[in-house]
Protein backbone atom coordinates (compact mmCIF):
# COMPACT_ATOMS: atom_id res chain seq x y z
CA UNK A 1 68.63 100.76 205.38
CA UNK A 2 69.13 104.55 204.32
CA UNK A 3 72.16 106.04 206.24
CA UNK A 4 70.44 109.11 207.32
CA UNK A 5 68.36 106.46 209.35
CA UNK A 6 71.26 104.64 210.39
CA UNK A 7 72.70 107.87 212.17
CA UNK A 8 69.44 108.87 213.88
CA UNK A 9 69.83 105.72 216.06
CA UNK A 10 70.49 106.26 219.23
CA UNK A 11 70.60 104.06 222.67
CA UNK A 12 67.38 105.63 223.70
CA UNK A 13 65.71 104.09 220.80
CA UNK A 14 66.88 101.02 221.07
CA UNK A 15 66.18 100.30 224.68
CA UNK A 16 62.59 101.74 224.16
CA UNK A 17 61.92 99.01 221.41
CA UNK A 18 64.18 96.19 223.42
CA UNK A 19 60.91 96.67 225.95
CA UNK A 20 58.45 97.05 223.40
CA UNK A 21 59.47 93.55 221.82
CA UNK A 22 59.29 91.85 225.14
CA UNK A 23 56.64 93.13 227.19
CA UNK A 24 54.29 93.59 224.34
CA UNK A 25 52.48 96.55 225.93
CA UNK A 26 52.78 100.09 225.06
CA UNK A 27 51.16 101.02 228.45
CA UNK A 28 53.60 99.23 230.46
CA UNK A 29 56.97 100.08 228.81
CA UNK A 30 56.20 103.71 229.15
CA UNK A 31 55.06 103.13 233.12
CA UNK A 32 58.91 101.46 233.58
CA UNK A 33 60.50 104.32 231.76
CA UNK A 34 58.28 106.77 233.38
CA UNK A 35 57.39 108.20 229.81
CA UNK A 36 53.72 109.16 228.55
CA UNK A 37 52.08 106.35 226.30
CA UNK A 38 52.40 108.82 223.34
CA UNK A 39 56.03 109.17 223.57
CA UNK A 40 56.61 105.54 223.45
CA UNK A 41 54.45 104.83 220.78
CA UNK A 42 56.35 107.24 218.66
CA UNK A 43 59.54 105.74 219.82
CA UNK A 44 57.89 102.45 218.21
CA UNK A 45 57.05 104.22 215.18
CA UNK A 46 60.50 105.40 214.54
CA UNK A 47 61.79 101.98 214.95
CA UNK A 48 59.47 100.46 212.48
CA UNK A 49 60.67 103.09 210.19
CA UNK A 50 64.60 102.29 211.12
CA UNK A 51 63.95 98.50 210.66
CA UNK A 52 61.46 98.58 207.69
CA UNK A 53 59.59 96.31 209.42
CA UNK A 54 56.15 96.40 211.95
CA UNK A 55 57.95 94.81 214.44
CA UNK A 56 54.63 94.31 216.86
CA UNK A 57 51.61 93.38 214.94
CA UNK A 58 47.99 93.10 217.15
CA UNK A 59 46.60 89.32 217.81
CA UNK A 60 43.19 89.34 219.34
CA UNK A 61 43.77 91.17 222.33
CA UNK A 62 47.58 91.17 222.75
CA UNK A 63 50.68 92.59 220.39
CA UNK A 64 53.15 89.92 219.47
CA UNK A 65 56.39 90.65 217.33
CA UNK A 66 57.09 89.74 213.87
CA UNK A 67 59.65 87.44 212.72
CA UNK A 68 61.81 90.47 212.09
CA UNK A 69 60.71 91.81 215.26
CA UNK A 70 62.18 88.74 217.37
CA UNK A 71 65.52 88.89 215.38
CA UNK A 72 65.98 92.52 215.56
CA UNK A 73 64.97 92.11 219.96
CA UNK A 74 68.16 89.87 219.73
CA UNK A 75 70.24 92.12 217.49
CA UNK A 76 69.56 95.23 220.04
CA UNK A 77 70.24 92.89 223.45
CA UNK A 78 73.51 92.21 221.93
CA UNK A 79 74.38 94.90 220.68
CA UNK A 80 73.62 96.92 224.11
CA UNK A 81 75.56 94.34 226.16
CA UNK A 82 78.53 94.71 223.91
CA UNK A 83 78.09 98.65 223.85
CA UNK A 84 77.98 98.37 227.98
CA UNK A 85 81.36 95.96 228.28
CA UNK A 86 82.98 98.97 225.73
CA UNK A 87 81.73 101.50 228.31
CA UNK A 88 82.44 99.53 231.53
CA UNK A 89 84.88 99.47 233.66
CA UNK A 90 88.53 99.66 233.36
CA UNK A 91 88.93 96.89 236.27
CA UNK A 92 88.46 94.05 233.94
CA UNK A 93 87.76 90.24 235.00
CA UNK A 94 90.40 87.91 235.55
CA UNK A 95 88.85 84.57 235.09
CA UNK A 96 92.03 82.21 236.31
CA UNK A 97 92.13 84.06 239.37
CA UNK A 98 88.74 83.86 240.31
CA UNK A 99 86.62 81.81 242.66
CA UNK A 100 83.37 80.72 243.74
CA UNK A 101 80.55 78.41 241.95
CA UNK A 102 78.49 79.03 238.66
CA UNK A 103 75.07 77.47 238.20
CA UNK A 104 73.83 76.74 234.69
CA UNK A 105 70.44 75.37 234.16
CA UNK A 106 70.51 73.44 231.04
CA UNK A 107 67.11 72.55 229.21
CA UNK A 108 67.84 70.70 226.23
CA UNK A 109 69.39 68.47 224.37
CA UNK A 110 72.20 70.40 223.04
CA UNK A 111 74.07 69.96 226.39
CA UNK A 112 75.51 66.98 224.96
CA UNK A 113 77.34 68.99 222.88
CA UNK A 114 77.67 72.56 224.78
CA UNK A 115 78.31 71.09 228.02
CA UNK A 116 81.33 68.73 227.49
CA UNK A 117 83.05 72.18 225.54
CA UNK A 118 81.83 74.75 228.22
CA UNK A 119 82.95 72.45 231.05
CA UNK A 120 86.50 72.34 229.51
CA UNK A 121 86.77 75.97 228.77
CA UNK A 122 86.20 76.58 232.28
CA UNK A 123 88.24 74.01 233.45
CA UNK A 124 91.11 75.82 231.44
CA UNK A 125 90.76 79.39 231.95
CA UNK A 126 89.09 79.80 235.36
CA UNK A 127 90.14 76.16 237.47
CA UNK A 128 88.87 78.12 240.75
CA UNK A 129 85.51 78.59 239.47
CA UNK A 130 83.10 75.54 240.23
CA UNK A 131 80.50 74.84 237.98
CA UNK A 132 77.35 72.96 238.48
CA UNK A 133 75.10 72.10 235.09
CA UNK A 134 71.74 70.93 235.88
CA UNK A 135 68.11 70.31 234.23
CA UNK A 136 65.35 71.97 235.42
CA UNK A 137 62.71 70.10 238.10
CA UNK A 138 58.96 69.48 236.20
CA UNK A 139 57.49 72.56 237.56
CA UNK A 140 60.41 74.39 237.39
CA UNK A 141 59.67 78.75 237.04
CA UNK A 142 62.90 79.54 234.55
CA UNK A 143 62.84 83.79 235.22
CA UNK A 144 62.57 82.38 239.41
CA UNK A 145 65.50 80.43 238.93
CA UNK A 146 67.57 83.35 237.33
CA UNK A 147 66.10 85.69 239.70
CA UNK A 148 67.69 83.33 242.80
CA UNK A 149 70.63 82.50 241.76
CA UNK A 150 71.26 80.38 238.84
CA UNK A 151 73.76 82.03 236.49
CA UNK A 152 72.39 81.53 233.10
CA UNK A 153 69.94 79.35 231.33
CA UNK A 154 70.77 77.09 227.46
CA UNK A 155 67.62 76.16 226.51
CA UNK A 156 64.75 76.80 223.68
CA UNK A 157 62.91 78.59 226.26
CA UNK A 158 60.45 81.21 224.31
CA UNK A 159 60.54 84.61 224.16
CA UNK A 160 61.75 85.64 227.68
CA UNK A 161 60.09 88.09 230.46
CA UNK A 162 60.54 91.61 231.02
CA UNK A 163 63.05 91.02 233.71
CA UNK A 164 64.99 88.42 231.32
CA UNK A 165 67.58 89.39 229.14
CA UNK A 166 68.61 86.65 225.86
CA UNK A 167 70.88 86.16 223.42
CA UNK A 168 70.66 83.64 220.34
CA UNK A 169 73.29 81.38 220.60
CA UNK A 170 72.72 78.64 217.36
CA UNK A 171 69.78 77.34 215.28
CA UNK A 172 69.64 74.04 213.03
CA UNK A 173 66.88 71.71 211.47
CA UNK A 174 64.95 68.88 213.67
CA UNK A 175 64.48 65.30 212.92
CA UNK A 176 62.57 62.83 214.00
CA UNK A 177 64.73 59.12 214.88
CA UNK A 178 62.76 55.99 214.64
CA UNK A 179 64.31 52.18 214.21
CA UNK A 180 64.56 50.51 211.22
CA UNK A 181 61.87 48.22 211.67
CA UNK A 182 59.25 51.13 212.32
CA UNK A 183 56.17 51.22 210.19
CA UNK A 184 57.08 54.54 209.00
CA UNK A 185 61.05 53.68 208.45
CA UNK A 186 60.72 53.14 204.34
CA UNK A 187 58.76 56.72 203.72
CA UNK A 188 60.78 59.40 202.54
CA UNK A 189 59.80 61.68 204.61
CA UNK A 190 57.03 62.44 207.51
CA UNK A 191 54.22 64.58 207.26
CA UNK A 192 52.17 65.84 209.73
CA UNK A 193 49.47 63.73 210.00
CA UNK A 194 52.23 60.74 210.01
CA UNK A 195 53.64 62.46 212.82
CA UNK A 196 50.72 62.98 214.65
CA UNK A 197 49.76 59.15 214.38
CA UNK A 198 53.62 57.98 215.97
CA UNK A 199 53.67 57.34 219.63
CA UNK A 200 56.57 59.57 220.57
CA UNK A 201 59.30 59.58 223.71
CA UNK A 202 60.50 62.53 225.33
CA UNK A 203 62.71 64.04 228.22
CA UNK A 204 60.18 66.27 228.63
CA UNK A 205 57.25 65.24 230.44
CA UNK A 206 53.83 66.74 228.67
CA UNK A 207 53.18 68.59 231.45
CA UNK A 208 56.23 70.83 230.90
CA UNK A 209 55.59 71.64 227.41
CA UNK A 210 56.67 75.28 227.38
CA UNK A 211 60.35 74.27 228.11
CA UNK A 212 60.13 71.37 225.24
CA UNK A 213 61.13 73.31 221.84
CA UNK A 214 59.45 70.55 220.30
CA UNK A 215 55.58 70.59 222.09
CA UNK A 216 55.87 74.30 221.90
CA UNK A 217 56.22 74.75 218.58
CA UNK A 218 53.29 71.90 218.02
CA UNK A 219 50.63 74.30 220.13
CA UNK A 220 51.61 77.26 217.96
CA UNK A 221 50.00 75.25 214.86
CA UNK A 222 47.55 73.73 216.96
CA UNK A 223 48.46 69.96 217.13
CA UNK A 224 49.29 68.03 219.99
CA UNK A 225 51.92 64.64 220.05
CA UNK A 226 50.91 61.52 221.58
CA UNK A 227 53.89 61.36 224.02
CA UNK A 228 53.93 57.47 225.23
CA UNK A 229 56.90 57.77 227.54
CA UNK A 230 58.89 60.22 229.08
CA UNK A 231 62.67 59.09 230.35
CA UNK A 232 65.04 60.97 233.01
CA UNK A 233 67.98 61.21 230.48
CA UNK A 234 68.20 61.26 226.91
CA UNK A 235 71.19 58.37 227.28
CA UNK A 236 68.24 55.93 227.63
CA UNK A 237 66.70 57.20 224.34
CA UNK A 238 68.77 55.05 221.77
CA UNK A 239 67.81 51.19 223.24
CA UNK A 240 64.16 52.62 223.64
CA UNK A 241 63.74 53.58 220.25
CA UNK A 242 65.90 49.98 218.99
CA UNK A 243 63.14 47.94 220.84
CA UNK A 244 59.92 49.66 220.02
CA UNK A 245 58.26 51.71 217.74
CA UNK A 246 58.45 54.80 219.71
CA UNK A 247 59.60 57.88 217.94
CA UNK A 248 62.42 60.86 219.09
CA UNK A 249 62.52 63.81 217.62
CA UNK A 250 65.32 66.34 218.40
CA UNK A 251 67.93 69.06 216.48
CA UNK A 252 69.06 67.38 213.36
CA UNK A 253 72.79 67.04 214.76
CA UNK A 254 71.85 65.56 217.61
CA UNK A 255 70.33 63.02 216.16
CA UNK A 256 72.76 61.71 213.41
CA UNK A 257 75.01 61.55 216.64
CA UNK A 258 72.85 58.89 218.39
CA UNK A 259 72.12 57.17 215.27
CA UNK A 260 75.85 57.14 214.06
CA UNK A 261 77.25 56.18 218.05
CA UNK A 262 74.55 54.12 219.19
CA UNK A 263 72.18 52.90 216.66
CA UNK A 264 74.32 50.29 215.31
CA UNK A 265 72.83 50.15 211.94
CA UNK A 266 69.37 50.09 213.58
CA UNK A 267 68.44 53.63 213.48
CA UNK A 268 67.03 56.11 211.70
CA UNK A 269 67.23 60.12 210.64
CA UNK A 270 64.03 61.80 209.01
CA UNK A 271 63.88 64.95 208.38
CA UNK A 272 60.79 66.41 210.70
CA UNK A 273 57.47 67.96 209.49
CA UNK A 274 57.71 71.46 208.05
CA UNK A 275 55.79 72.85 210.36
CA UNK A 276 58.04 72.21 213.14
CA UNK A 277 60.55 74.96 211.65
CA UNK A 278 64.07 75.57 212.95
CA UNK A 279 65.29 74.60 216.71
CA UNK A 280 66.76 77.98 218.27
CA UNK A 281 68.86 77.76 221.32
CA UNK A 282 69.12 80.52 223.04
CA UNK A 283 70.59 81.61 226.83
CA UNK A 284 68.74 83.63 229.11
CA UNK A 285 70.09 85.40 232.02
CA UNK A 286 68.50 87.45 235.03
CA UNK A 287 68.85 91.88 234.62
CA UNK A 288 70.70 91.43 237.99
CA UNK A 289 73.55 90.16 236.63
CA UNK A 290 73.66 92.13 233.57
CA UNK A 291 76.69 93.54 233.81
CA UNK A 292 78.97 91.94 236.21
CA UNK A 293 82.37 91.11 234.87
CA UNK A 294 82.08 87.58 235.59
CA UNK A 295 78.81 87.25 233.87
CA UNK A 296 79.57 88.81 231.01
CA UNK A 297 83.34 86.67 230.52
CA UNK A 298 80.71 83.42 231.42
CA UNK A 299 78.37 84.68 228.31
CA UNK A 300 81.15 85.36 225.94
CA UNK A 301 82.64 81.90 226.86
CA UNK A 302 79.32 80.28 226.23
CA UNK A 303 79.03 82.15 222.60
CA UNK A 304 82.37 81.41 221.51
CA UNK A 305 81.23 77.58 222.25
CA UNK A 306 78.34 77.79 220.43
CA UNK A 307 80.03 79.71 217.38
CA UNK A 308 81.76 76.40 217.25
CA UNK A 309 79.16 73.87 217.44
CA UNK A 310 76.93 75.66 215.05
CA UNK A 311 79.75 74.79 212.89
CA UNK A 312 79.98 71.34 213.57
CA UNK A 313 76.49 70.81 213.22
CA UNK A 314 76.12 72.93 209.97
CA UNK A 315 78.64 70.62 208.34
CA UNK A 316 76.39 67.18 210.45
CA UNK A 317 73.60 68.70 209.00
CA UNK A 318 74.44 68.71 205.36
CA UNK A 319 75.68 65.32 205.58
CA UNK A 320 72.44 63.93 206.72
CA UNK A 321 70.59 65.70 203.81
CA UNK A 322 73.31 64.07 201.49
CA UNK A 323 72.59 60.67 202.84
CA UNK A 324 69.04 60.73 202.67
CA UNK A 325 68.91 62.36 199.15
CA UNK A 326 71.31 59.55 198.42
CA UNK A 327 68.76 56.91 200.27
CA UNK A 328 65.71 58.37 198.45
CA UNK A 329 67.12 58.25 195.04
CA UNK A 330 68.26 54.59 195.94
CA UNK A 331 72.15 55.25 195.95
């Protein structure tokens, strides 16, 4: 990026493109900063000059974002919330004196590792602070919740509402787990007609798909799963999958874990179709609690937990490419 760019940044511009990237609508960013339509549209064409990139691109009737465009709308929320805390004010948090109940709405499966870590932390550094974790209901509205009170949101949730803010917290690969004795089991690999043509489990029933980061990646390339069951917790996954041919598919990590701690020998990791991409976790949290202290100690706390499990799966992750390099070639 040329530095004479860099320097003719400015928050302005930022904010103006934050809004473009998530509402999508010229119109109706410059109604909410009172601006004329022209204005804003040259605010967006400064920012596709700053970021060398389109950033929203027209589809049918509607403007969604890029791939560039959704990493550089999580660059700019960061970087804004870490701009505000340098701003802020001088009466900072104390997190071991403070008191009162947090409520974080967990959607995935990664709260088997976040949870356990987050719980802990908060156990340690604020032991006045109750926390409740909790899934969301069927029908659940996420941007309700976070407008009534829950604190934050974990989850593979896409791209969040205007009054949503988000932050990217860890990405890895997704698998698919089967049992040995699955029809399927001796392939190298799964494509997508294989996987269309496997009677799969979830936690998610099928009438939630837009909080399952698997079923809403599927309707982006226009295929639907034939989901046979759907369980209450993924605990009962593992002796489902050992005693029928029912297939799980989840973040790579997650599922060398159940196949290493509970498969006993009679489970398998494949690698998932290609089509089903990366799993991105992200948290999401109401504009109403953008910058309160405690909120913004409770996101920190969350990131520095997920700096560390991105870690630990990066190096699960590799391992389980190892071994089934290792079981393709026969080793």
């Amino acid at each position: 990026m040329d530095q004479g760019l860099i320097n003719g940044i400015d928050v302005r511009l930022l904010r103006t493109t934050l809004l473009l990237l998530r509402e999508r609508n010229v119109s109706r960013v410059a109604m909410m900063l009172g601006h004329s339509q022209p204005a804003v549209s040259a605010s967006l064409k400064k920012a596709r000059v700053v970021f060398a990139d389109a950033l929203l691109v027209r589809s049918g009737q509607s403007l969604v974002p890029t791939v560039r465009g959704e990493q550089v709308a999580d660059l700019i929320a960061e970087t804004l919330e870490k701009l505000a805390e340098l701003v802020g004010s001088e009466d900072r948090f104390d997190p071991f004196r403070a008191e009162g109940r947090i409520r974080i709405l967990v959607v995935n499966c990664f709260g088997g590792f976040l949870v356990p870590a987050i719980g802990a932390r908060l156990r340690a550094e604020a032991p006045g602070l109750a926390v409740d974790f909790f899934a969301p209901s069927e029908n659940a509205d996420l941007a309700k919740e976070l407008e009534q009170g829950v604190d934050l949101v974990i989850s593979s949730w896409p791209a969040p509402r205007g009054s949503l803010r988000s932050a990217p917290l860890l990405q890895c690969g997704i698998s698919c787990l089967m049992r040995t004795q699955h029809p399927f089991a001796r392939r190298k690999g799964l494509t997508m007609k294989d996987y269309v043509d496997c009677d799969h489990v979830s936690p998610t029933p099928i009438t939630n798909a837009l909080y399952s980061p698997i079923d809403s990646r599927l309707a982006k390339v226009g295929v639907r799963r034939r989901v046979m069951m759907s369980v209450p917790e993924y605990a009962q996954i593992p002796e489902l999958l050992k005693s029928s041919d029912l297939v799980f598919t989840t973040g790579t990590p997650y599922a060398t874990y159940i196949a290493e701690a509970f498969g006993d020998g009679k489970l398998r990791v494949f690698k998932a179709p290609v089509e089903l991409e990366q799993m991105q976790v992200h948290m999401l949290w109401h504009e109403r609690v953008q910058n309160g202290e405690q909120h913004r100690w409770l996101r920190q706390l969350v990131r520095d937990v997920a700096r560390q499990a991105d870690r630990h799966m990066l190096s699960a992750e590799a391992e389980t490419c190892a071994e089934n390099a290792g079981s393709a070639l026969g080793v």
